[in-house]
N, C-alpha and C. Protein backbone atom coordinates (compact mmCIF):
# COMPACT_ATOMS: atom_id res chain seq x y z
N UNK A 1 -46.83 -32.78 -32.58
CA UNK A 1 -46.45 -32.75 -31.17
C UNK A 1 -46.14 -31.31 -30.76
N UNK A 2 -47.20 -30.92 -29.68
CA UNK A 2 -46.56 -29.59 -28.97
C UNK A 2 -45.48 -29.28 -28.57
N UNK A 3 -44.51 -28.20 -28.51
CA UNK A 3 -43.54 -27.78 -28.29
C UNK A 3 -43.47 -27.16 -26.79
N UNK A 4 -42.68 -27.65 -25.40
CA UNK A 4 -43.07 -26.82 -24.78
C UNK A 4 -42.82 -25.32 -24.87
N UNK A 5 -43.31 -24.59 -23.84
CA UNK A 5 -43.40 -23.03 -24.72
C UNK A 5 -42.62 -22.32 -23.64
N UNK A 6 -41.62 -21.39 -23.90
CA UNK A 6 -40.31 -21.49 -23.53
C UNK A 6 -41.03 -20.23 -21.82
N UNK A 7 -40.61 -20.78 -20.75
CA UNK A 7 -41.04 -20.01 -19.50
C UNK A 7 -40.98 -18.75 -19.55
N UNK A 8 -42.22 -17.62 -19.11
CA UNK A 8 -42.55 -16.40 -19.10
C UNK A 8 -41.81 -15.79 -18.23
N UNK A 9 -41.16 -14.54 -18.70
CA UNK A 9 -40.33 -13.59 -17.86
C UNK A 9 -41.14 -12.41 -17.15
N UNK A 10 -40.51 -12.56 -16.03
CA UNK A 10 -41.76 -11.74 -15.08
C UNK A 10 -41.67 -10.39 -15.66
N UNK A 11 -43.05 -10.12 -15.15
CA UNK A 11 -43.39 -8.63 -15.74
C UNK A 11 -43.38 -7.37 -14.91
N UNK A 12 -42.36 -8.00 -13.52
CA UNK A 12 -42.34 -6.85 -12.17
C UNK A 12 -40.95 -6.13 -13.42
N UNK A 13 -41.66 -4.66 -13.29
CA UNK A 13 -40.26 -3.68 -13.86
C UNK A 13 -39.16 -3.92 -13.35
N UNK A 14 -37.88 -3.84 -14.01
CA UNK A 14 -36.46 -3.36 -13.41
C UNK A 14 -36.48 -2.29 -13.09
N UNK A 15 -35.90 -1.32 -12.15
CA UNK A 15 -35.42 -0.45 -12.04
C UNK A 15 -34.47 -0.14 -12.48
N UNK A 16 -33.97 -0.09 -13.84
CA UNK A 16 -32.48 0.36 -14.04
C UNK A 16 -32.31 2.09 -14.76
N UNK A 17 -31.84 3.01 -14.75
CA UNK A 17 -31.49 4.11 -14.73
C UNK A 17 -30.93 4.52 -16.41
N UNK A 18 -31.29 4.67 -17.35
CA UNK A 18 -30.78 4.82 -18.47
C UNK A 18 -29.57 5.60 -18.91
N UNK A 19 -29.92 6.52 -17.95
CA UNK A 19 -28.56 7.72 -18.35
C UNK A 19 -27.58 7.42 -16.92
N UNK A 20 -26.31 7.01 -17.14
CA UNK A 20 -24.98 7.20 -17.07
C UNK A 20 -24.69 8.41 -15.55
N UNK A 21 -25.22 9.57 -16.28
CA UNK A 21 -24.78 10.74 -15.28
C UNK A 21 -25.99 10.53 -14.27
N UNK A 22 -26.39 9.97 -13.92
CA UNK A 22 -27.30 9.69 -12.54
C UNK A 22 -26.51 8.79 -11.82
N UNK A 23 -25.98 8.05 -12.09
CA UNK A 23 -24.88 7.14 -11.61
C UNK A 23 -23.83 7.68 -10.65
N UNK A 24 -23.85 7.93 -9.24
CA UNK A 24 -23.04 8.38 -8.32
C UNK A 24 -21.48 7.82 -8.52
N UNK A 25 -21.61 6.30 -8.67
CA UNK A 25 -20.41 5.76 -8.91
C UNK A 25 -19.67 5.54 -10.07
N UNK A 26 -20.30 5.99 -10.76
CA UNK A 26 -19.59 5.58 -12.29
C UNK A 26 -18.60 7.29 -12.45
N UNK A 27 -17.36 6.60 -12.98
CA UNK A 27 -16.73 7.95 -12.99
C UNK A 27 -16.69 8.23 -14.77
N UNK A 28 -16.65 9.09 -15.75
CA UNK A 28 -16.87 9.58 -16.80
C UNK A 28 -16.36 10.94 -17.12
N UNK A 29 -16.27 10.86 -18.46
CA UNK A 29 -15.32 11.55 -19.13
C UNK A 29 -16.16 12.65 -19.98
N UNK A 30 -15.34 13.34 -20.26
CA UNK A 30 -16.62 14.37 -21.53
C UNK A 30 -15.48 14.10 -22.74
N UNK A 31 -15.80 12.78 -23.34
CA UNK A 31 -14.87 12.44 -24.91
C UNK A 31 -14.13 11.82 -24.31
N UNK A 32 -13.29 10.99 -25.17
CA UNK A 32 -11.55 10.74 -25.25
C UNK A 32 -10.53 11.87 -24.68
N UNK A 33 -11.34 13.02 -25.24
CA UNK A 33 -10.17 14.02 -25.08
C UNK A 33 -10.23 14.53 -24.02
N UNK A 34 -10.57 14.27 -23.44
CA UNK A 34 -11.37 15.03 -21.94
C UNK A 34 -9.85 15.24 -21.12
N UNK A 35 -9.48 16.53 -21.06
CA UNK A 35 -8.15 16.71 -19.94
C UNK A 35 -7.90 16.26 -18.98
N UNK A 36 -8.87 15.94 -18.01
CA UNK A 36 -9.20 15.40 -16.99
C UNK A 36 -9.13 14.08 -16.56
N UNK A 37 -9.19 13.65 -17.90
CA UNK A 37 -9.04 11.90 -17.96
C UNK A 37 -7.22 11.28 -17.78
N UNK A 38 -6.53 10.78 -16.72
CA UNK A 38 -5.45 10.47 -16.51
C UNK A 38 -4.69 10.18 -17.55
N UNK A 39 -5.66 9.00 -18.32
CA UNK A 39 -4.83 8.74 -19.98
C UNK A 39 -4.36 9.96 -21.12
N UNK A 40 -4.99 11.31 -20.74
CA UNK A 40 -4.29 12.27 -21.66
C UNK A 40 -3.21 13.08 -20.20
N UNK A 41 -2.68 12.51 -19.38
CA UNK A 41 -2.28 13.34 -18.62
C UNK A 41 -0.94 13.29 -19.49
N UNK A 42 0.47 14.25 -19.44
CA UNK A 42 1.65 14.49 -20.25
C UNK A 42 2.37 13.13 -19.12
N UNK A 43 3.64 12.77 -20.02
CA UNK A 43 4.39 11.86 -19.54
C UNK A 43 4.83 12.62 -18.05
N UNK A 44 5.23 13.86 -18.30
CA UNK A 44 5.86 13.98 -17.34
C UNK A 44 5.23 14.42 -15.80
N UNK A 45 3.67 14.60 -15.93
CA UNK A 45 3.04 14.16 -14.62
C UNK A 45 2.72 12.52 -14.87
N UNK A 46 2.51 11.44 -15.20
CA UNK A 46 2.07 10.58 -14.98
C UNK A 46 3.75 9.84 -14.30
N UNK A 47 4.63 10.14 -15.00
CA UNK A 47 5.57 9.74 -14.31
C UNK A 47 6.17 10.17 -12.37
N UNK A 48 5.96 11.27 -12.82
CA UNK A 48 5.42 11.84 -11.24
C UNK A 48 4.75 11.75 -10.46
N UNK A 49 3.64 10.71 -10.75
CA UNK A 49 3.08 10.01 -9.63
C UNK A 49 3.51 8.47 -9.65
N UNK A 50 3.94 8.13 -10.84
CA UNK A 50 4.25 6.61 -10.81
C UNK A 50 5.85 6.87 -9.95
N UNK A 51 6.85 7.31 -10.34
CA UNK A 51 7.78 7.64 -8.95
C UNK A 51 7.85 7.81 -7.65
N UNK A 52 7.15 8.92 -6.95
CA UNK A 52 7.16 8.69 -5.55
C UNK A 52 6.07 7.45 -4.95
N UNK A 53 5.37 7.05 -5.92
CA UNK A 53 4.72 5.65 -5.63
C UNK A 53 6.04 4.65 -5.36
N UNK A 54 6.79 4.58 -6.31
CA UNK A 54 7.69 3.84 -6.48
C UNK A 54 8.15 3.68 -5.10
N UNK A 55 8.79 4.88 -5.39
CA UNK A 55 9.30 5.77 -3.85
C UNK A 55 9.10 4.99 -2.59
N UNK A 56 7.75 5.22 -2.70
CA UNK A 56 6.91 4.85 -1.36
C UNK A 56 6.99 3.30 -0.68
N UNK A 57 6.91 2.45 -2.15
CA UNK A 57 7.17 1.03 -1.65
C UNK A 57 8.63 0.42 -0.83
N UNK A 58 9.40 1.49 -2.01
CA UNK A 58 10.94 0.98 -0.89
C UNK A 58 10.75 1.46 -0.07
N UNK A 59 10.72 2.65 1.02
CA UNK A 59 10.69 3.18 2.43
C UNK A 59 9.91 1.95 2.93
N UNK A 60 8.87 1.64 2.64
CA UNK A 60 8.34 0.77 3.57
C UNK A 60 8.69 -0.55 4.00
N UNK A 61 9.56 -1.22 2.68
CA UNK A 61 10.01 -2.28 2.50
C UNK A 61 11.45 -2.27 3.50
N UNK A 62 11.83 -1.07 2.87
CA UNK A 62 13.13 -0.58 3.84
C UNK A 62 13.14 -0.65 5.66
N UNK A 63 11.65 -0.38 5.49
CA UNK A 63 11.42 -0.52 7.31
C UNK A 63 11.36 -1.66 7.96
N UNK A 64 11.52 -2.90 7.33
CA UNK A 64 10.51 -3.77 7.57
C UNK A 64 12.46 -4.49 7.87
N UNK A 65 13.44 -4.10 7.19
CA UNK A 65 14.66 -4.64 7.30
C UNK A 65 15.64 -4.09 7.62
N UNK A 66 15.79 -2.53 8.18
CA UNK A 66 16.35 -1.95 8.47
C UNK A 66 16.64 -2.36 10.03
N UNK A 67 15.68 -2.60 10.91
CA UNK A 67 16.13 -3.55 12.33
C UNK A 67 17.06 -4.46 12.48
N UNK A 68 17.14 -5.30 11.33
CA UNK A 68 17.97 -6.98 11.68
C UNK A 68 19.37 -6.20 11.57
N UNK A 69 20.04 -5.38 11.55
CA UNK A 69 21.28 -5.32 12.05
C UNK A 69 21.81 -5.07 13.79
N UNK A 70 20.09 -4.01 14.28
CA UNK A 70 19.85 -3.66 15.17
C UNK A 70 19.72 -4.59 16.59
N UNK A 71 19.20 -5.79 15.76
CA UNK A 71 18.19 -6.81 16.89
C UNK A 71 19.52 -6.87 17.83
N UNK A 72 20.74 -6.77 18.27
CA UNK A 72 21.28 -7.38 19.54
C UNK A 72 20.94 -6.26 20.03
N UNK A 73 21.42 -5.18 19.60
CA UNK A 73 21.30 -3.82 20.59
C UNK A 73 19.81 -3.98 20.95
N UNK A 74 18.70 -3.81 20.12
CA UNK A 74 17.55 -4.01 21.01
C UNK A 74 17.37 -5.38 21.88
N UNK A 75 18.39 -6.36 21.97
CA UNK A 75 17.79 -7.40 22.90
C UNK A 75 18.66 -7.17 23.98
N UNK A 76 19.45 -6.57 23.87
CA UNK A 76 20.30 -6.00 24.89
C UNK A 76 19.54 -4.70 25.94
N UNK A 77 19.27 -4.16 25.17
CA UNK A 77 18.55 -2.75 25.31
C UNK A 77 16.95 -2.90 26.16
N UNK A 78 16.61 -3.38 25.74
CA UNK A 78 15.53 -4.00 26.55
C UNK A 78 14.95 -5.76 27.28
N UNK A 79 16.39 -6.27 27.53
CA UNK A 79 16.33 -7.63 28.00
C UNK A 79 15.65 -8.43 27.02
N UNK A 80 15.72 -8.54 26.22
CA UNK A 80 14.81 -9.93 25.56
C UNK A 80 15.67 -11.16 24.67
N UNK A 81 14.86 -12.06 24.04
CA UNK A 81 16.17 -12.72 23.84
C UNK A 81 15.78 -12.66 22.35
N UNK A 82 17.00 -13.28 21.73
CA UNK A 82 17.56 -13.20 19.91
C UNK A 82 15.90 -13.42 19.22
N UNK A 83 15.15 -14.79 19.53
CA UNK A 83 14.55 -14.66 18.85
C UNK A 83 13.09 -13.91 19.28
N UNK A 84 12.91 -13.66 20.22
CA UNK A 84 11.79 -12.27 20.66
C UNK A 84 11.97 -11.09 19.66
N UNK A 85 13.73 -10.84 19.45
CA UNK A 85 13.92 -9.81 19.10
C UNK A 85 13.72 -9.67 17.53
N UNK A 86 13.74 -11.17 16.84
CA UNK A 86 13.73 -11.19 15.61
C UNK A 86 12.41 -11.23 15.40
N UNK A 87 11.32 -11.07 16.30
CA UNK A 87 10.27 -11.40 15.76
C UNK A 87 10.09 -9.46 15.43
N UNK A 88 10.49 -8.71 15.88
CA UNK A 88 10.67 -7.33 15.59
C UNK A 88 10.30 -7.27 13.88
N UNK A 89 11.27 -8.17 13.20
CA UNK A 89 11.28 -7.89 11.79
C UNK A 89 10.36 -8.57 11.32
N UNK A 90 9.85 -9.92 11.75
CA UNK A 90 9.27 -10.95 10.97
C UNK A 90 7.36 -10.23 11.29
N UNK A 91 7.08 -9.29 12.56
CA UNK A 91 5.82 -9.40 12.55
C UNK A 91 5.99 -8.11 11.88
N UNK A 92 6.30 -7.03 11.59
CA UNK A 92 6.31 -6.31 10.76
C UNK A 92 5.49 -6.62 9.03
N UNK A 93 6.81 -7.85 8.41
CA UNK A 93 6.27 -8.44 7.40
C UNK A 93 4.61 -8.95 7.31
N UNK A 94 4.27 -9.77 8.34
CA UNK A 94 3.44 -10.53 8.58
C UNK A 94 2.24 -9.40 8.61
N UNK A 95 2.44 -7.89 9.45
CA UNK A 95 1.31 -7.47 8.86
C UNK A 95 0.79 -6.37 7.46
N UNK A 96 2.31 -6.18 7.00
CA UNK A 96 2.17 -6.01 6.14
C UNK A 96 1.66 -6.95 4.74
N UNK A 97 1.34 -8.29 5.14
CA UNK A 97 0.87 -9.00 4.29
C UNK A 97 -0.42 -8.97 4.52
N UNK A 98 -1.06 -8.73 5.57
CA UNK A 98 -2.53 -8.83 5.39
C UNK A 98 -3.23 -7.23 5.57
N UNK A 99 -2.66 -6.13 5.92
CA UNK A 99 -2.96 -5.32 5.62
C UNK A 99 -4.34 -4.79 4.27
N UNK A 100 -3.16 -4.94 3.19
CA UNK A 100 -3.72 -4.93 2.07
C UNK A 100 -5.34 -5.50 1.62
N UNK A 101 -5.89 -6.20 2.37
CA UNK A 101 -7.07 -7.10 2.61
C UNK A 101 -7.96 -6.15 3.34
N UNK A 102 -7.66 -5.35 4.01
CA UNK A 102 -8.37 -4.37 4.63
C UNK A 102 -8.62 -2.93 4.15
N UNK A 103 -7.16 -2.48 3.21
CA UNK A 103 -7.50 -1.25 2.82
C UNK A 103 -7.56 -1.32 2.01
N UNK A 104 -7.95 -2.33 1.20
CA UNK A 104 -7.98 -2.20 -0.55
C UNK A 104 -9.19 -1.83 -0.68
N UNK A 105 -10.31 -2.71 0.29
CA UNK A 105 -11.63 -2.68 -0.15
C UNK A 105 -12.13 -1.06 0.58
N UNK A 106 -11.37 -0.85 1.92
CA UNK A 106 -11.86 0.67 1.97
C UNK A 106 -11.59 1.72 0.79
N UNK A 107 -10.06 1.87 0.40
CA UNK A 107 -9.98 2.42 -0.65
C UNK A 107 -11.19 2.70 -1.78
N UNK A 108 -11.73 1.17 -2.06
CA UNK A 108 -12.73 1.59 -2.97
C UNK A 108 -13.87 2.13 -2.27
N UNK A 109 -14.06 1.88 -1.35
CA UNK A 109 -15.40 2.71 -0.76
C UNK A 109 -14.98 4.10 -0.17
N UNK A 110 -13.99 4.66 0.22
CA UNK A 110 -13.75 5.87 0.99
C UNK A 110 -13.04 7.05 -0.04
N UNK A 111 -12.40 6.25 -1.15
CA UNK A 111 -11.85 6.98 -1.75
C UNK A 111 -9.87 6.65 -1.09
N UNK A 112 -9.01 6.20 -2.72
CA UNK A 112 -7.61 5.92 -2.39
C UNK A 112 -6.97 7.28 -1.99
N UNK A 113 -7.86 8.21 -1.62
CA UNK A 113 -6.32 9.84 -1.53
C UNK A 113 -6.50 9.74 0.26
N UNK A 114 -7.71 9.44 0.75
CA UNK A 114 -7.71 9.65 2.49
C UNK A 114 -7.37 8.51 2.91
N UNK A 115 -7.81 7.06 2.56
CA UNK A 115 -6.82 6.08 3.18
C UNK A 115 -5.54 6.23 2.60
N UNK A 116 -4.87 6.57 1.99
CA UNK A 116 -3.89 6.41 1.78
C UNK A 116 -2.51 7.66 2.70
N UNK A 117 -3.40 8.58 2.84
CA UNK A 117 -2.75 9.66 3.78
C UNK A 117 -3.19 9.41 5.35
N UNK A 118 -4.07 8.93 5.31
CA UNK A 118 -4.47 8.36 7.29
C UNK A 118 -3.47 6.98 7.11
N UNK A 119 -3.40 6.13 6.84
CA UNK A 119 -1.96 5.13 6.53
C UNK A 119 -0.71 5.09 6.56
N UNK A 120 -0.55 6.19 5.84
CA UNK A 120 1.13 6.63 5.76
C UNK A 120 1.16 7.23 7.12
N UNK A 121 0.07 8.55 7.84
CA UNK A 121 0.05 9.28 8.69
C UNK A 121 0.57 7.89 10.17
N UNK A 122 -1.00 7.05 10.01
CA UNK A 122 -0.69 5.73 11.04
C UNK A 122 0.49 5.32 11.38
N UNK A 123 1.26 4.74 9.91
CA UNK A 123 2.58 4.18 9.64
C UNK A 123 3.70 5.09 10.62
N UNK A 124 3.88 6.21 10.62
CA UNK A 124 4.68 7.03 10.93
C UNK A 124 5.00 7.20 12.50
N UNK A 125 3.32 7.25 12.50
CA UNK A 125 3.04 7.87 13.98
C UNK A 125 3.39 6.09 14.74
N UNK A 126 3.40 5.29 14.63
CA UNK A 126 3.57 3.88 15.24
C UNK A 126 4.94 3.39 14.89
N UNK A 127 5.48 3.83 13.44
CA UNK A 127 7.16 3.76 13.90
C UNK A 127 7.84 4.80 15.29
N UNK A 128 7.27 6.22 15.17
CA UNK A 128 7.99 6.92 15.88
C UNK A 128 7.58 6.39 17.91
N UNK A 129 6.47 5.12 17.99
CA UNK A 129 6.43 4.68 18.99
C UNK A 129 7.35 4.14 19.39
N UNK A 130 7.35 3.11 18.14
CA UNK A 130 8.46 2.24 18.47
C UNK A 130 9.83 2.74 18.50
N UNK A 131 10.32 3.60 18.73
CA UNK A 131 11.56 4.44 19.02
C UNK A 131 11.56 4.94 20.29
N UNK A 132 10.53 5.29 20.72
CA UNK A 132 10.17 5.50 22.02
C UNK A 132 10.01 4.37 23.02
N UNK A 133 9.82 2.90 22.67
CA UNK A 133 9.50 2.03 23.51
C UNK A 133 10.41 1.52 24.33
N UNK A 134 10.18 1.35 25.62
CA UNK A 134 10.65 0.88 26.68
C UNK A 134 10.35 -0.56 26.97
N UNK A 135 9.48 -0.99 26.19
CA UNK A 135 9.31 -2.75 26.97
C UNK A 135 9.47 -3.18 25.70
N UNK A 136 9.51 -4.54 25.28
CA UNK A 136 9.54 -5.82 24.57
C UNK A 136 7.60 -5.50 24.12
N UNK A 137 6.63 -5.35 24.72
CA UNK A 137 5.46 -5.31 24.25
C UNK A 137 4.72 -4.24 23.12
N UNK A 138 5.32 -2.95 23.73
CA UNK A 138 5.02 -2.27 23.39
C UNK A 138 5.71 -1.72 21.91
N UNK A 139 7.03 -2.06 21.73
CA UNK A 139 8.04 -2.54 20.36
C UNK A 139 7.00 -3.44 19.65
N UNK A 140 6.94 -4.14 20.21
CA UNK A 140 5.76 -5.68 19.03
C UNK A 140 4.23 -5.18 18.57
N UNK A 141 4.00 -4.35 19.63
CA UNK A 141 2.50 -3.83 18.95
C UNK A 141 2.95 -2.69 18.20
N UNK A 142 4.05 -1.82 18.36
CA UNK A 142 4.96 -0.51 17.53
C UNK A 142 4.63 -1.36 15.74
N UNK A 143 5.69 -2.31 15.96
CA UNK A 143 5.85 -2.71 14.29
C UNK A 143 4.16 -3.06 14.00
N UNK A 144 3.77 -3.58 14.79
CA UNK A 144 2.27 -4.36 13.95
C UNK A 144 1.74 -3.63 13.30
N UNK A 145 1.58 -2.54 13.82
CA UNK A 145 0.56 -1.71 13.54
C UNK A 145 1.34 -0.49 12.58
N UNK A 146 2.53 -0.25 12.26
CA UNK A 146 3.25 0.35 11.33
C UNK A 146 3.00 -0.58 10.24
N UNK A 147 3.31 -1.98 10.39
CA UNK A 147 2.86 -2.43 9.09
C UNK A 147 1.83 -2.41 8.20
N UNK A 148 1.16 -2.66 9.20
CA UNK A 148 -0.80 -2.24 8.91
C UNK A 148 -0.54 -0.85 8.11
N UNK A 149 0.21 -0.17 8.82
CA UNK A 149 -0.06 1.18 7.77
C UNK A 149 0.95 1.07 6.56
N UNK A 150 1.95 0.57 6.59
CA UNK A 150 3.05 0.80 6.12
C UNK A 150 2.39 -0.31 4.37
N UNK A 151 1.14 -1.28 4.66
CA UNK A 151 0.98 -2.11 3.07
C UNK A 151 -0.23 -1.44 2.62
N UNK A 152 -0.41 -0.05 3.12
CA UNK A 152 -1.27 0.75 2.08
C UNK A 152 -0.97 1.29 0.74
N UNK A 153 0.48 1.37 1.00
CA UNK A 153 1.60 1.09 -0.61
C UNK A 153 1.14 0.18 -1.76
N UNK A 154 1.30 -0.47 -1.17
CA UNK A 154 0.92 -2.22 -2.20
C UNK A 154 -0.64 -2.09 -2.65
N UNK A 155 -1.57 -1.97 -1.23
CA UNK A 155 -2.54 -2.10 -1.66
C UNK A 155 -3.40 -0.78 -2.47
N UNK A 156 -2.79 0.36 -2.83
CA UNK A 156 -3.12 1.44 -3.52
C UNK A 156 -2.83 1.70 -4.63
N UNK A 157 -1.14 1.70 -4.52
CA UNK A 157 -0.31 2.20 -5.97
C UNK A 157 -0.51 1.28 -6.81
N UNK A 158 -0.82 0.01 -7.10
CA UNK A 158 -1.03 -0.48 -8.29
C UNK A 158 -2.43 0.00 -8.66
N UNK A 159 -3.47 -0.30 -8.25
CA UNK A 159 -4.56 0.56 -8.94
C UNK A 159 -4.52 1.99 -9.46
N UNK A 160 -3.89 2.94 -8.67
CA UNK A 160 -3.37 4.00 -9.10
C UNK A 160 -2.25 4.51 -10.47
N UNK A 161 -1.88 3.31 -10.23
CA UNK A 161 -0.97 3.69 -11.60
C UNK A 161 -1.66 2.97 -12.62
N UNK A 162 -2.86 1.50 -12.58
CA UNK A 162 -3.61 1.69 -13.79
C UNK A 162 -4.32 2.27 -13.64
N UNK A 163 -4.75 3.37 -13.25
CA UNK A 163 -5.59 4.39 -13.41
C UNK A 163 -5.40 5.47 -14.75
N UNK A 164 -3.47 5.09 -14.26
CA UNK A 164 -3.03 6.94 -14.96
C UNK A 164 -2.60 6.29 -15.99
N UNK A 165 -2.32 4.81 -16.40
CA UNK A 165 -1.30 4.45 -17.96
C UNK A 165 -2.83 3.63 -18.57
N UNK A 166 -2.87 3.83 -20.13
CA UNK A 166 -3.49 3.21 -20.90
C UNK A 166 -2.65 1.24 -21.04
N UNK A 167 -3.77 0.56 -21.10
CA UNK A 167 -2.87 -0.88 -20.82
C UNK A 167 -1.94 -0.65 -21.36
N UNK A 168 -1.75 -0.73 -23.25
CA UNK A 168 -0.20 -0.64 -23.58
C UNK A 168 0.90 0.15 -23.36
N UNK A 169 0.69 1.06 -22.14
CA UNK A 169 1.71 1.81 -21.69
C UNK A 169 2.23 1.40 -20.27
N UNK A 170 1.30 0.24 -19.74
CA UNK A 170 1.55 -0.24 -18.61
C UNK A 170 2.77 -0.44 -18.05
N UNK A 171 3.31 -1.76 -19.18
CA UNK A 171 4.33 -2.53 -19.06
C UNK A 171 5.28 -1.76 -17.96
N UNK A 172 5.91 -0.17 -18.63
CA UNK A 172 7.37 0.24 -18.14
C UNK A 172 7.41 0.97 -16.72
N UNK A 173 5.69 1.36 -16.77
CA UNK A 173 5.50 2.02 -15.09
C UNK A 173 5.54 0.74 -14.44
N UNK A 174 4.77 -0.14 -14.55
CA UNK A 174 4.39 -1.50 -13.93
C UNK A 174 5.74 -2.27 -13.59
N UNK A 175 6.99 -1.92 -14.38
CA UNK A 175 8.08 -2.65 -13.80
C UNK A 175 8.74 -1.69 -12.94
N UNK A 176 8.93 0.13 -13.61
CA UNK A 176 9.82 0.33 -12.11
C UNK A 176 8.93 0.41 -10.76
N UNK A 177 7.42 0.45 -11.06
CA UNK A 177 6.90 0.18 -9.50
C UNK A 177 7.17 -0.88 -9.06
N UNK A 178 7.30 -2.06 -9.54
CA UNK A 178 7.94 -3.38 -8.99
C UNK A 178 9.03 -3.51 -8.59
N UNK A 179 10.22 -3.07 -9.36
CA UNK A 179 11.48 -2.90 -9.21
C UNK A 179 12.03 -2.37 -7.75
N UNK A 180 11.71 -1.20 -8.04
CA UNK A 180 11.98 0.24 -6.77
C UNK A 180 11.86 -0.58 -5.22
N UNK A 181 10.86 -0.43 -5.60
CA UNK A 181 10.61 -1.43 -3.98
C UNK A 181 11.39 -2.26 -3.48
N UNK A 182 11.82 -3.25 -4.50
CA UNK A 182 12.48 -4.28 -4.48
C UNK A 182 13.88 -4.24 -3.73
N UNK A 183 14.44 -2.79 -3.85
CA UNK A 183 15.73 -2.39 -3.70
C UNK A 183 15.60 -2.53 -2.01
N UNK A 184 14.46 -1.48 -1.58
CA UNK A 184 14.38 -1.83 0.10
C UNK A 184 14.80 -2.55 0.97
N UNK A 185 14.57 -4.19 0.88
CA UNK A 185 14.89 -5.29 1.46
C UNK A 185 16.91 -5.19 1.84
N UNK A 186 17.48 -4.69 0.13
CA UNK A 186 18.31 -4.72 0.15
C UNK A 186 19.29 -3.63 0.88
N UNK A 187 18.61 -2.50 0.49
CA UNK A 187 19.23 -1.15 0.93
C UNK A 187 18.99 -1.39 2.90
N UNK A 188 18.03 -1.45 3.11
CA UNK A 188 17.57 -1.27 4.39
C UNK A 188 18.61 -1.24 5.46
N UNK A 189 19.22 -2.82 5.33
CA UNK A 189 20.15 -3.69 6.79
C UNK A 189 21.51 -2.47 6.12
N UNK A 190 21.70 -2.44 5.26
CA UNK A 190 22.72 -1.23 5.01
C UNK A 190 22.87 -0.08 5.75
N UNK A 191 21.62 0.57 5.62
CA UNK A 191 21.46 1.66 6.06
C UNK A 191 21.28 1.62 7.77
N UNK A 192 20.40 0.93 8.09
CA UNK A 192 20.13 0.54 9.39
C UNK A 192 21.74 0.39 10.39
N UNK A 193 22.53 -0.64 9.71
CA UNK A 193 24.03 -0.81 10.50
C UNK A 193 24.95 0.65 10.45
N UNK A 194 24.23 1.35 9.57
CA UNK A 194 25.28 2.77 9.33
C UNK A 194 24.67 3.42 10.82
N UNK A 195 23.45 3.80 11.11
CA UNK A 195 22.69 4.34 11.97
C UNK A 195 22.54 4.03 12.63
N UNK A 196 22.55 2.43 13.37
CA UNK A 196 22.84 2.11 14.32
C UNK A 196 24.44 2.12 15.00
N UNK A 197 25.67 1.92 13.99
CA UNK A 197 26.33 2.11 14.46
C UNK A 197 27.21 4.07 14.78
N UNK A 198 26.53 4.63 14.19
CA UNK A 198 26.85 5.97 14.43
C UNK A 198 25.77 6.61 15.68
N UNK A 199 24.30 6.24 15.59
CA UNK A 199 23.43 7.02 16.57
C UNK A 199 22.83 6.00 17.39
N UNK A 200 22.60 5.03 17.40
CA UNK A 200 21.39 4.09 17.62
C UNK A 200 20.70 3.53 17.50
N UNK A 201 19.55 2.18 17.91
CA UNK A 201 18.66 1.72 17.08
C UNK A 201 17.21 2.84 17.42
N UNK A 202 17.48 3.77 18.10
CA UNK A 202 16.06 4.33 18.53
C UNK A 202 16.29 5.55 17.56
C-alpha cells in the first residue's frame, strides 16, 4: 500500500537576510564584553537611571493626589460642586491608566528617549494650565491630558530598567521601582494640605 507522499513546499524563494548587521532593527553588541552593552554598565550608573526613574513614578503618582485636600477650595474657587470637583482627582487616574496603551507602542517605534521627554514636557506644560484655569472645563481637560503625559513613567521605565539589569539582577531594581512610586499616593494629600494651606491650590 502506497504511502501518501508528504505535500511539496513551494519553491517561491524567501527573502530572508543572513547577516544580522543589515538588520535596521535589531540592536547588537560587538561580544559580551562590549562597553556599550547596558549589562556591563558599573552599578553605580545603572543605579542612576533606575533612581530618578523611581523618582519619576512618585511625582506623578504624587500629582494625581496631591488635589483631594484642595477640592473645597477649588469648588469654592470656581463654583462647582464636591463631586465635579472630585472628579479633578479621579480623571487624572483614569487617564493615566490608559495612557500607557498609546505610548508604549510609540516608544517602540519612535524611540523611549523622545517620547519620553515630549511626555514629561506635555505633563508639565498641562499641569501648569491647570493652575491657571478659570472655569470647571478647562481644570478637567488640564488633568486629562497631564495624565496622558504624566503614565509615560509606567509605560517606559520598566522596559528601561530591563534593558540596563541582566534578569538575575532584576529582582532589587524591579522592587525599588515599584516601591518609590508607591510612596506618592501617600506623600501627595500631605504635601498638597501643607501648600494649600500656606499658598494655595493654584
Amino acid at each position: 500500500m502506497e504511502k501518501p507522499s508528504a505535500p511539496e513546499l513551494s519553491e517561491a524563494p524567501i527573502h530572508t537576510d543572513p547577516d544580522p548587521a543589515n538588520d535596521e532593527l535589531l540592536v547588537n553588541w560587538n561580544g559580551i564584553d562590549d562597553p556599550d552593552c547596558p549589562f556591563n554598565w558599573t552599578l553605580s550608573k545603572r543605579w542612576g537611571i533606575t533612581l530618578p526613574c523611581s523618582m519619576g513614578g512618585m511625582v506623578t503618582l504624587m500629582s494625581a493626589s496631591m488635589l483631594a485636600p484642595a477640592l473645597g477650595n477649588i469648588g469654592d474657587d470656581l463654583s462647582i460642586s464636591e463631586s465635579e470637583a472630585n472628579m479633578v482627582v479621579s480623571i487624572f487616574v483614569l487617564a493615566f491608566a490608559f495612557g500607557p496603551m498609546v505610548l508604549a507602542p510609540l516608544a517602540e517605534v519612535f524611540g523611549r528617549r523622545w517620547v519620553w521627554i515630549l511626555s514629561s514636557t506635555w505633563y508639565l506644560l498641562w499641569n501648569t494650565v491647570c493652575g491657571f484655569s478659570q472655569t470647571r472645563g478647562l481644570l478637567l481637560a488640564g488633568r486629562i491630558l497631564s495624565g496622558l503625559g504624566a503614565s509615560a513613567e509606567y509605560a517606559i521605565s520598566t522596559p528601561v530598567l530591563g534593558d540596563c539589569w541582566p534578569a538575575e539582577q532584576r529582582g532589587h531594581s524591579f522592587a525599588i521601582a515599584t516601591f518609590v512610586p508607591l510612596l506618592g499616593p501617600a506623600i501627595g494629600p500631605i504635601l498638597g494640605g501643607i501648600i494649600t494651606t500656606k499658598i494655595g491650590w493654584r
